[in-house]
Every structure is written in structure tokens, then in C-alpha cells.
PDB file of N, CA and C in Angstrom:
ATOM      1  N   UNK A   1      28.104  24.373  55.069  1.00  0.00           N
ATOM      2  CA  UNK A   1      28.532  23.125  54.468  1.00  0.00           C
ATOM      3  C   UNK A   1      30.043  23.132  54.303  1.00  0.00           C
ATOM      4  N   UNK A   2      30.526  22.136  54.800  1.00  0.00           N
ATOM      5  CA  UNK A   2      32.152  22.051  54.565  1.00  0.00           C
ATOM      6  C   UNK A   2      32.247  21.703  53.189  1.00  0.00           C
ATOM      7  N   UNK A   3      33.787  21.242  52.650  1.00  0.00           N
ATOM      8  CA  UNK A   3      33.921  21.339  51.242  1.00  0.00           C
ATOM      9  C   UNK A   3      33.789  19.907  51.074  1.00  0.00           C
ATOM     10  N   UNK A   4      34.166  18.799  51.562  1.00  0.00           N
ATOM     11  CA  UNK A   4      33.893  17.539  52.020  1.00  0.00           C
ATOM     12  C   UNK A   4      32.203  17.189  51.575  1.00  0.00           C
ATOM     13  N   UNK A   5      31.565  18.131  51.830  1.00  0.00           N
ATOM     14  CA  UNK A   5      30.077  17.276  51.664  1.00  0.00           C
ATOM     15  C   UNK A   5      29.782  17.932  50.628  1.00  0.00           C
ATOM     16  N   UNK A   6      29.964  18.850  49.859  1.00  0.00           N
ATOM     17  CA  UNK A   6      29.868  19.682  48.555  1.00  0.00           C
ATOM     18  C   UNK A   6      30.555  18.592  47.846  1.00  0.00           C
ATOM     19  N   UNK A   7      31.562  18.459  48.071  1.00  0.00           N
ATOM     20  CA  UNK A   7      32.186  17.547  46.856  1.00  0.00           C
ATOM     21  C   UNK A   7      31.697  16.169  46.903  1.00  0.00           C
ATOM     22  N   UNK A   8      31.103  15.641  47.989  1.00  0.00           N
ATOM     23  CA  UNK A   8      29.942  14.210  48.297  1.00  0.00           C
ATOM     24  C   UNK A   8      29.309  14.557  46.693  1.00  0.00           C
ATOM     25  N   UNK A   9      28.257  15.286  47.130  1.00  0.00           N
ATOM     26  CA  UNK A   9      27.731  15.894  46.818  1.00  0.00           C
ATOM     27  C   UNK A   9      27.585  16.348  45.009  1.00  0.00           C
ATOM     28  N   UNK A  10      28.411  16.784  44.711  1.00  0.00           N
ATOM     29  CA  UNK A  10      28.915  16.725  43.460  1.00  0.00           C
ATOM     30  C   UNK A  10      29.103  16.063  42.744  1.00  0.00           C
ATOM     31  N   UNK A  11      29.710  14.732  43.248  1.00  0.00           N
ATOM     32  CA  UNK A  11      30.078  13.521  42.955  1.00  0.00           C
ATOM     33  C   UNK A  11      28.782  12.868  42.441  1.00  0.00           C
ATOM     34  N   UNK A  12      28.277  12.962  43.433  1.00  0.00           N
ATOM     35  CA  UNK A  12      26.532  12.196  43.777  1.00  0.00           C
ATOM     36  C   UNK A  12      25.896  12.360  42.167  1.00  0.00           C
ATOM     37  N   UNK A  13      25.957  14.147  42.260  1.00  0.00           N
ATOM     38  CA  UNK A  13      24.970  14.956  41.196  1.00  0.00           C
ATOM     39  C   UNK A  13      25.495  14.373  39.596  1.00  0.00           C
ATOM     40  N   UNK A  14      27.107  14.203  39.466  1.00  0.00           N
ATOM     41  CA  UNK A  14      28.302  13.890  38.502  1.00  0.00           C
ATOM     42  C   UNK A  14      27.564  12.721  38.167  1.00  0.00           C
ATOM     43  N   UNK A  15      27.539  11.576  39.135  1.00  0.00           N
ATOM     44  CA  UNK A  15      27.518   9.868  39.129  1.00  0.00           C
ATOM     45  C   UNK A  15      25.874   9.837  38.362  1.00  0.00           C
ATOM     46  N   UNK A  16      25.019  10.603  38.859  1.00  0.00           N
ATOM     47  CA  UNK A  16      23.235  10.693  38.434  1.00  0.00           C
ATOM     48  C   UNK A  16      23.776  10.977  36.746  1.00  0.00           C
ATOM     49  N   UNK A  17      24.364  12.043  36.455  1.00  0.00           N
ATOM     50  CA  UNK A  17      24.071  12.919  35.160  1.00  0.00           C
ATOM     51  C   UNK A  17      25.095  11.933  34.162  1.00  0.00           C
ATOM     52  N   UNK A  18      25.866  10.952  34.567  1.00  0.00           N
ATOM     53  CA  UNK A  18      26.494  10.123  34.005  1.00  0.00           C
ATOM     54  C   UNK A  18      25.576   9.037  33.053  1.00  0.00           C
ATOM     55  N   UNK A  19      25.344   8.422  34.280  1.00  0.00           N
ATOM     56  CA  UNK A  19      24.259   7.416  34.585  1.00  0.00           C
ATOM     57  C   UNK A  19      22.791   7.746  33.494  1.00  0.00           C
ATOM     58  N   UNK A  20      22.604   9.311  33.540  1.00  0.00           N
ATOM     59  CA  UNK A  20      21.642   9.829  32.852  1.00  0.00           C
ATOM     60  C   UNK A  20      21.324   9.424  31.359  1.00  0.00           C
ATOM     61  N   UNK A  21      22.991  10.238  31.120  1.00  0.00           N
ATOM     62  CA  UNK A  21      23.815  10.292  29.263  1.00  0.00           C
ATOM     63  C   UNK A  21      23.913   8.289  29.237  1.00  0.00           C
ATOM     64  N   UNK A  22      24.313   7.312  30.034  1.00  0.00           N
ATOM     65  CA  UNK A  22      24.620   6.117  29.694  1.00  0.00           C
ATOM     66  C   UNK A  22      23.026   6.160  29.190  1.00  0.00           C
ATOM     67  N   UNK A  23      22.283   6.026  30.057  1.00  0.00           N
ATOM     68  CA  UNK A  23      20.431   5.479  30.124  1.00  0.00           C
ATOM     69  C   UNK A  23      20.003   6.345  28.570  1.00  0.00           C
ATOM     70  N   UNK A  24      20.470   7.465  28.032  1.00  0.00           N
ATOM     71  CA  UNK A  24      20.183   8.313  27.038  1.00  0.00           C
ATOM     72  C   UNK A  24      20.508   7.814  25.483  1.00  0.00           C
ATOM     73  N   UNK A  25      21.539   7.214  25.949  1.00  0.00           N
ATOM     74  CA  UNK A  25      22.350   6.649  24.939  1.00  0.00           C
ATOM     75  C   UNK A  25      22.083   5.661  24.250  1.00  0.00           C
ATOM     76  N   UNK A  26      21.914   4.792  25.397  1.00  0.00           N
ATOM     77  CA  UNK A  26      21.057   2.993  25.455  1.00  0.00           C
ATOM     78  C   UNK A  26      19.746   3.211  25.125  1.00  0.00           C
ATOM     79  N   UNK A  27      19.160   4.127  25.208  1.00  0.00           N
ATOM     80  CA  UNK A  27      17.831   4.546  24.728  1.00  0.00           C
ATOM     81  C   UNK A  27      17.713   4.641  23.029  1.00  0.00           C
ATOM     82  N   UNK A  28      18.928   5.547  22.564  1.00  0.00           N
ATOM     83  CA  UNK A  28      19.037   5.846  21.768  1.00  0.00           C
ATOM     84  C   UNK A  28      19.457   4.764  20.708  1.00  0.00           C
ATOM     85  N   UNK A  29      20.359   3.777  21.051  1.00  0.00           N
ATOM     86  CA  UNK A  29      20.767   2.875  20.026  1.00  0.00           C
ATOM     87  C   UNK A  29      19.856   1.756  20.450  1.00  0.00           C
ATOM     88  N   UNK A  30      18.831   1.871  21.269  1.00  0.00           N
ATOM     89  CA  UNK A  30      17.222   0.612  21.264  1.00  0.00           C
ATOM     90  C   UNK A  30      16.765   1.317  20.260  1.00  0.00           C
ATOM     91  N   UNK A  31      16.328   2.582  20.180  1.00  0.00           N
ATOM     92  CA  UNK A  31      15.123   3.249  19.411  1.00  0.00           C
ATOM     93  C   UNK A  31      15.648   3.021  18.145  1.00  0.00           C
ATOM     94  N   UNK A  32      17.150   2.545  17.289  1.00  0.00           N
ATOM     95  CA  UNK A  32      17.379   3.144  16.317  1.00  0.00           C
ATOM     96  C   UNK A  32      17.650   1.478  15.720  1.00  0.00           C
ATOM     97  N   UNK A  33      17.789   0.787  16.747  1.00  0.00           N
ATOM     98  CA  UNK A  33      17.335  -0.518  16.419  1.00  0.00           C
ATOM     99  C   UNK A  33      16.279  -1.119  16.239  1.00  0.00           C
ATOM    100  N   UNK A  34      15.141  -0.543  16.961  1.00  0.00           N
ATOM    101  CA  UNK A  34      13.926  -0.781  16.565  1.00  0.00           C
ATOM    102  C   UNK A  34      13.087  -0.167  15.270  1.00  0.00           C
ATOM    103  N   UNK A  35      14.136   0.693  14.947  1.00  0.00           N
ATOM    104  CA  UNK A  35      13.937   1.234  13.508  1.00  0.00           C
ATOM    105  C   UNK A  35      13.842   0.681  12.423  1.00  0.00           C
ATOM    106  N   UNK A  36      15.261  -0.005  12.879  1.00  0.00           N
ATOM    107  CA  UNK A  36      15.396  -0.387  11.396  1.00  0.00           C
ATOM    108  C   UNK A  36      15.236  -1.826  11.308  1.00  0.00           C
ATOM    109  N   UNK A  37      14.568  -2.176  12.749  1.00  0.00           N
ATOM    110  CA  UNK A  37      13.348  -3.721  12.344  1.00  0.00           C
ATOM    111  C   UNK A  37      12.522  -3.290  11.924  1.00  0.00           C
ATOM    112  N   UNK A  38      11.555  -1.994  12.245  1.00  0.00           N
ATOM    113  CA  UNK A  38      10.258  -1.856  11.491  1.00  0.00           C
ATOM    114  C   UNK A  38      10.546  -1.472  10.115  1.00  0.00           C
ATOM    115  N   UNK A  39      11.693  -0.977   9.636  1.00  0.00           N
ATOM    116  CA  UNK A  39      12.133  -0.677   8.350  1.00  0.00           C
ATOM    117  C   UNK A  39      11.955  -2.172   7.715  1.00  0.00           C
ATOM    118  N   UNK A  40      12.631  -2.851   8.087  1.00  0.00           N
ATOM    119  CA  UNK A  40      12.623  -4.161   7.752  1.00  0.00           C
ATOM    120  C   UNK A  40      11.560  -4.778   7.462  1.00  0.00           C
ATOM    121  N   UNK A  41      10.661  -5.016   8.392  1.00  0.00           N
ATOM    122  CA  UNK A  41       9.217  -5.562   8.685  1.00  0.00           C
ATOM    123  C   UNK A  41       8.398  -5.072   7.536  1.00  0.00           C
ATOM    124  N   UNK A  42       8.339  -3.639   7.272  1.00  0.00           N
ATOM    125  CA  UNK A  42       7.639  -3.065   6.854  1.00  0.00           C
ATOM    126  C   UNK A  42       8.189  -3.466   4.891  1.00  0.00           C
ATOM    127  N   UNK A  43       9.408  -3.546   4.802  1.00  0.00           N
ATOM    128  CA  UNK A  43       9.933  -4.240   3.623  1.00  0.00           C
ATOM    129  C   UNK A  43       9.545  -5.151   3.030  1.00  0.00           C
ATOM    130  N   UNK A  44       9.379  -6.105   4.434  1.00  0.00           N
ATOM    131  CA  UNK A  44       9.006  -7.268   4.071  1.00  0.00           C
ATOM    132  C   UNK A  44       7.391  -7.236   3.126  1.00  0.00           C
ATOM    133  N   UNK A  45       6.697  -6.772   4.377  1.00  0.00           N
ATOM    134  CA  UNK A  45       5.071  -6.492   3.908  1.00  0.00           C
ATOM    135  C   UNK A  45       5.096  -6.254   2.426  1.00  0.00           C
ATOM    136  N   UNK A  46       5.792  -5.527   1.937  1.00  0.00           N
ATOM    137  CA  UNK A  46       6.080  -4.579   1.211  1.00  0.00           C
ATOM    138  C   UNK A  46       6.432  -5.361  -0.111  1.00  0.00           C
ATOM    139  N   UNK A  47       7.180  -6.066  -0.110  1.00  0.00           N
ATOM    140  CA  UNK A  47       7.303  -7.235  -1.381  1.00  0.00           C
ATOM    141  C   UNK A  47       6.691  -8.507  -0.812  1.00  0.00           C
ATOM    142  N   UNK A  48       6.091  -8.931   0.182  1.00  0.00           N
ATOM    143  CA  UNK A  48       4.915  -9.906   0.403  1.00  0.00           C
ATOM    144  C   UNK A  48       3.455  -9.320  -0.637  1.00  0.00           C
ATOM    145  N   UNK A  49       3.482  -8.156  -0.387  1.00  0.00           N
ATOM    146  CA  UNK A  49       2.043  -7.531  -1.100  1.00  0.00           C
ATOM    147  C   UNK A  49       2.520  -7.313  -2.514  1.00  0.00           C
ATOM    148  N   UNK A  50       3.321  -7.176  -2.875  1.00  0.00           N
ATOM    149  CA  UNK A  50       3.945  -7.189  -4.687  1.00  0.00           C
ATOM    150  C   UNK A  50       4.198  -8.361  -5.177  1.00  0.00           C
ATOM    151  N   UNK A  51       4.214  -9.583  -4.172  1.00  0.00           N
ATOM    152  CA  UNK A  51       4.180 -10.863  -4.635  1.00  0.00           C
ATOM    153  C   UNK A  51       2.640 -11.579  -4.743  1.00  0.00           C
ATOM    154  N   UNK A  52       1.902 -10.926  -4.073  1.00  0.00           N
ATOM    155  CA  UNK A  52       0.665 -11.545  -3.388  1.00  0.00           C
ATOM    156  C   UNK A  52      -0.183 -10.478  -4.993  1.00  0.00           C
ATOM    157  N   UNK A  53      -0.189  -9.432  -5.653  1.00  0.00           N
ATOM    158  CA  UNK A  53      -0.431  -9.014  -6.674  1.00  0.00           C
ATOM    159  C   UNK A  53      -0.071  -9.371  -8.099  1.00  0.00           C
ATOM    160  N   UNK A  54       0.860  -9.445  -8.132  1.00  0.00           N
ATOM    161  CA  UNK A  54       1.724 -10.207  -9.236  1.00  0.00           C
ATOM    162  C   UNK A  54       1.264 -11.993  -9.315  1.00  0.00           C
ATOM    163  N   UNK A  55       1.417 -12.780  -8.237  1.00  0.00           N
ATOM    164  CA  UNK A  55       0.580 -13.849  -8.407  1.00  0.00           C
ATOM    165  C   UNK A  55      -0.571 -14.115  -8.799  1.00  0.00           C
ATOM    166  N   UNK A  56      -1.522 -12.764  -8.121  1.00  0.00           N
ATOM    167  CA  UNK A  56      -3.265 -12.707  -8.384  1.00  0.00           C
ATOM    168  C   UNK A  56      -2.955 -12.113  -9.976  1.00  0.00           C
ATOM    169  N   UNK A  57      -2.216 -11.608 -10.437  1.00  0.00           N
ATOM    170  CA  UNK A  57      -2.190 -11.289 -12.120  1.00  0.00           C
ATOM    171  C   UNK A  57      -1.910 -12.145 -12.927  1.00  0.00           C
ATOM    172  N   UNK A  58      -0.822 -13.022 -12.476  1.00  0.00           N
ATOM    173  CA  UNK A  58      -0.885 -14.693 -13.153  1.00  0.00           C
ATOM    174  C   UNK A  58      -1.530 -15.451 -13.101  1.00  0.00           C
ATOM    175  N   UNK A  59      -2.086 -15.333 -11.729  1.00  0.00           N
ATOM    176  CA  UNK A  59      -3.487 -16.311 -12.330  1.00  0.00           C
ATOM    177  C   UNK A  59      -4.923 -16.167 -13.072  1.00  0.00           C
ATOM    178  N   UNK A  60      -4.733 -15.097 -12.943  1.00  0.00           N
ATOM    179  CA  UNK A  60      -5.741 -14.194 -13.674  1.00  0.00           C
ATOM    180  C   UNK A  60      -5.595 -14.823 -15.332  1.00  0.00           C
ATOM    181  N   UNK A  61      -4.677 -14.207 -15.866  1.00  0.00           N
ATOM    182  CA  UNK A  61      -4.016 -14.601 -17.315  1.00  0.00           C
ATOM    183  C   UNK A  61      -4.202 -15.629 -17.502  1.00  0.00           C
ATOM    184  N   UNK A  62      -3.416 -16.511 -16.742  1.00  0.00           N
ATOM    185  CA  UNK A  62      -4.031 -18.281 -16.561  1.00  0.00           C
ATOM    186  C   UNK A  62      -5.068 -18.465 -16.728  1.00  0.00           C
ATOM    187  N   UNK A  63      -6.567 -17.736 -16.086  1.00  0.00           N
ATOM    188  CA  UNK A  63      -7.775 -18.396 -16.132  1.00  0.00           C
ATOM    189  C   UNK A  63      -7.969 -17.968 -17.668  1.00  0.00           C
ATOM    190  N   UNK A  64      -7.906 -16.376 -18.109  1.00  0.00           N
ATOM    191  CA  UNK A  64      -8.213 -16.269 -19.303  1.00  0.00           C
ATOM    192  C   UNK A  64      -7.589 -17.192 -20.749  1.00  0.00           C
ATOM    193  N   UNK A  65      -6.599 -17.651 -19.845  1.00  0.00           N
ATOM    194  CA  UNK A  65      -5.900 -17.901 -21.347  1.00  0.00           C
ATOM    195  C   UNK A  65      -6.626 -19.267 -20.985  1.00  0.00           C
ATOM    196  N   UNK A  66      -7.184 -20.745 -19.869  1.00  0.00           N
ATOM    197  CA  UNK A  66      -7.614 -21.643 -19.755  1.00  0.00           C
ATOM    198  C   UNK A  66      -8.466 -21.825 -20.891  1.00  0.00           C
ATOM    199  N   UNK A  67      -9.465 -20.347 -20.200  1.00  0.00           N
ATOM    200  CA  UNK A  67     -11.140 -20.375 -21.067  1.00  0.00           C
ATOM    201  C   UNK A  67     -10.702 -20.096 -22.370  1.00  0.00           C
ATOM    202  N   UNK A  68     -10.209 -19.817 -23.009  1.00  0.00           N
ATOM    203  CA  UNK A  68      -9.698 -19.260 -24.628  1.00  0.00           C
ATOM    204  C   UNK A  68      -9.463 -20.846 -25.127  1.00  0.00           C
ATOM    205  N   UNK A  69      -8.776 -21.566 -24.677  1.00  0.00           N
ATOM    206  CA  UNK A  69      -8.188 -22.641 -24.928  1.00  0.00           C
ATOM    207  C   UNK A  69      -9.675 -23.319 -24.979  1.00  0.00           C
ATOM    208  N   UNK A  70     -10.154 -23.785 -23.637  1.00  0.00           N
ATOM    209  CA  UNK A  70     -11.161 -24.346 -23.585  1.00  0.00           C
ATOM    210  C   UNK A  70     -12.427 -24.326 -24.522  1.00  0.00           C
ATOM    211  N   UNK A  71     -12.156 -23.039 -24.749  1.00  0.00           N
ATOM    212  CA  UNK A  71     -13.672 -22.401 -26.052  1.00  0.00           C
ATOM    213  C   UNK A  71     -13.022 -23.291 -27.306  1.00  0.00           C
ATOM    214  N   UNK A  72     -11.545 -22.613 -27.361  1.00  0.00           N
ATOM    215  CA  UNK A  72     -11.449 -23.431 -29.033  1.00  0.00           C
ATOM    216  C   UNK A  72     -11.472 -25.223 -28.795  1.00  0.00           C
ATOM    217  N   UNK A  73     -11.183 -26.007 -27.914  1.00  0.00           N
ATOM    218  CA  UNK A  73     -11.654 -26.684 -28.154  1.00  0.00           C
ATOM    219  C   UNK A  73     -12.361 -27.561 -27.981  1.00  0.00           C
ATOM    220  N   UNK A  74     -13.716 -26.782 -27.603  1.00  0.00           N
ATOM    221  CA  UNK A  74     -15.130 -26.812 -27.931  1.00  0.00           C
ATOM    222  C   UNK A  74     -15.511 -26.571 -29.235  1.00  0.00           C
ATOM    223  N   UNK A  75     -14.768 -25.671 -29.607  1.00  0.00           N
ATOM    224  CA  UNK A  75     -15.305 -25.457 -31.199  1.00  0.00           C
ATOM    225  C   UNK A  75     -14.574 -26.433 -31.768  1.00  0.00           C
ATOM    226  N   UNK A  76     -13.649 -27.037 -31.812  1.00  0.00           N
ATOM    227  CA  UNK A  76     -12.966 -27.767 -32.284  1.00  0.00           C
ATOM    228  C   UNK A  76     -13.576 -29.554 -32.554  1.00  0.00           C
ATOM    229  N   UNK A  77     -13.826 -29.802 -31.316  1.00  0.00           N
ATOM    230  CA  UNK A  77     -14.815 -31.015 -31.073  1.00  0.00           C
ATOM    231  C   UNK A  77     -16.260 -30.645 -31.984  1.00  0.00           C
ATOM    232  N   UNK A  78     -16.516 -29.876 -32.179  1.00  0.00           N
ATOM    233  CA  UNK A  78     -17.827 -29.322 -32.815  1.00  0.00           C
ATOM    234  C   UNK A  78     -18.006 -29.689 -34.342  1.00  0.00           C
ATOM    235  N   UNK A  79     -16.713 -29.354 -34.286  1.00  0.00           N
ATOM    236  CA  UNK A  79     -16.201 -29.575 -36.073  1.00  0.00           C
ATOM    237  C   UNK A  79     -16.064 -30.714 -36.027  1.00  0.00           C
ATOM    238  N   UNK A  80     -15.373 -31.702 -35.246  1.00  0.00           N
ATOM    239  CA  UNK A  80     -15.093 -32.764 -35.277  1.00  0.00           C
ATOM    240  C   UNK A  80     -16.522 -33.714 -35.351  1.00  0.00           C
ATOM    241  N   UNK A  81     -17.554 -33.525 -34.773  1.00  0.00           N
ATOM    242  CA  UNK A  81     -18.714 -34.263 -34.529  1.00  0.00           C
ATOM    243  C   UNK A  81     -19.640 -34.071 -36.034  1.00  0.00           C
ATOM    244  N   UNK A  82     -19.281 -33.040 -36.504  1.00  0.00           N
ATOM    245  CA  UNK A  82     -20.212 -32.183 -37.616  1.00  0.00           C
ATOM    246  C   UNK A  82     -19.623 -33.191 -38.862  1.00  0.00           C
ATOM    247  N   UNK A  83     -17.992 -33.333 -38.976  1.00  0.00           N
ATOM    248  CA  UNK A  83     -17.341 -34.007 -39.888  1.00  0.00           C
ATOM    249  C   UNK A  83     -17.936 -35.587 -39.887  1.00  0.00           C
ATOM    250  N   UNK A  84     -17.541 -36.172 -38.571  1.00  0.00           N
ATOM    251  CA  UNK A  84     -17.903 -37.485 -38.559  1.00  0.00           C
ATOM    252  C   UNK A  84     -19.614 -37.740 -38.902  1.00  0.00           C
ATOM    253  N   UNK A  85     -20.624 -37.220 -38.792  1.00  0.00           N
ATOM    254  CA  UNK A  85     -21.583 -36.890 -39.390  1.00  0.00           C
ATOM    255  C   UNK A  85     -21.928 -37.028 -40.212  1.00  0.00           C
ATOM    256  N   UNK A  86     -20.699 -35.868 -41.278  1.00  0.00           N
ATOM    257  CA  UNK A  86     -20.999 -36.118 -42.628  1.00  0.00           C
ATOM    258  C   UNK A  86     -20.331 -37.155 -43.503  1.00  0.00           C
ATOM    259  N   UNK A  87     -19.471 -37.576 -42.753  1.00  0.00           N
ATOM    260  CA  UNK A  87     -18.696 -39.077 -42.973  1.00  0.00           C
ATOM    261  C   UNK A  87     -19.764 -39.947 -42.907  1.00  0.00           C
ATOM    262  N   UNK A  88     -20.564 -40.341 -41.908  1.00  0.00           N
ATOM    263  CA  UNK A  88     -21.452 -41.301 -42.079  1.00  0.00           C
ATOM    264  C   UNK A  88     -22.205 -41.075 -42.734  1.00  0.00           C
ATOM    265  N   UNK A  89     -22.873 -39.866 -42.992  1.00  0.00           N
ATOM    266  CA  UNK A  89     -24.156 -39.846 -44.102  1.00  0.00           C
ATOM    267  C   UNK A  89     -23.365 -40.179 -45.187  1.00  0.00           C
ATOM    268  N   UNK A  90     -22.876 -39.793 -45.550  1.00  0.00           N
ATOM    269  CA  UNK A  90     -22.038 -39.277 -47.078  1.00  0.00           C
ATOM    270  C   UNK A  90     -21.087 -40.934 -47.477  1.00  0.00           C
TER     271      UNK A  90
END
């Protein structure tokens, strides 16, 4: 082999292992971008489901505190019917 096709040659092997580290690189700042969307994504989920709990606990409270309300006034009307009652008899 003359020195001419060695150094082709070299060049060739140089231009591949370049080309390699670029493709390595670009690999590397996709993967690290796709990171930190699933970081993201996964954030999101993440206070979607602490909102989606926290809501189901307010309404929760809500229903109890509805029926509490609702009982007293039932009892309340109760008294009220019992009074007028004794208003008319009386």
C-alpha cells in the first residue's frame, strides 16, 4: 500500500469516527430531552392525581356537611309542625 491510500484511508476511518461522536452526541441531547418531558409528564400526572384527591375530599365534606344540614332541618320543620299543632289546639 502506498502512503496515498493509507492516508485515503485514514481519512475515511477519521470522517466514520467523527460522524460516529456527532450521531453519539445527538443521541445524547434527544435522550436527555426526552427526559425531562417524561419528567415533566410524569409531574404533571402527579399534581393531576393530588388535584383529582383533594377534590374527591371536598366533596366528600360537602356531602357530609349537606346531610348534617339537611337532618337539622328536618328536625327543625318537625318542631315547626309540632308547634303549629299546638297553636291550633291550644
Amino acid at each position: 500500500m502506498n502512503t496515498s491510500v493509507i492516508r485515503t484511508y485514514t481519512e475515511q476511518l477519521e470522517s466514520t469516527i467523527e460522524k460516529g461522536v456527532e450521531l453519539r452526541d445527538s443521541m445524547r441531547q434527544e435522550i436527555s430531552r426526552l427526559e425531562r418531558l417524561v419528567k415533566a409528564q410524569k409531574s404533571e400526572i402527579t399534581n393531576a392525581v393530588n388535584a383529582r384527591e383533594l377534590y374527591q375530599h371536598r366533596l366528600g365534606n360537602y356531602k357530609k356537611r349537606l346531610i348534617v344540614e339537611r337532618e337539622k332541618r328536618q328536625k327543625l320543620e318537625g318542631q315547626l309542625i309540632k308547634l303549629k299543632r299546638k297553636m291550633s289546639n291550644g
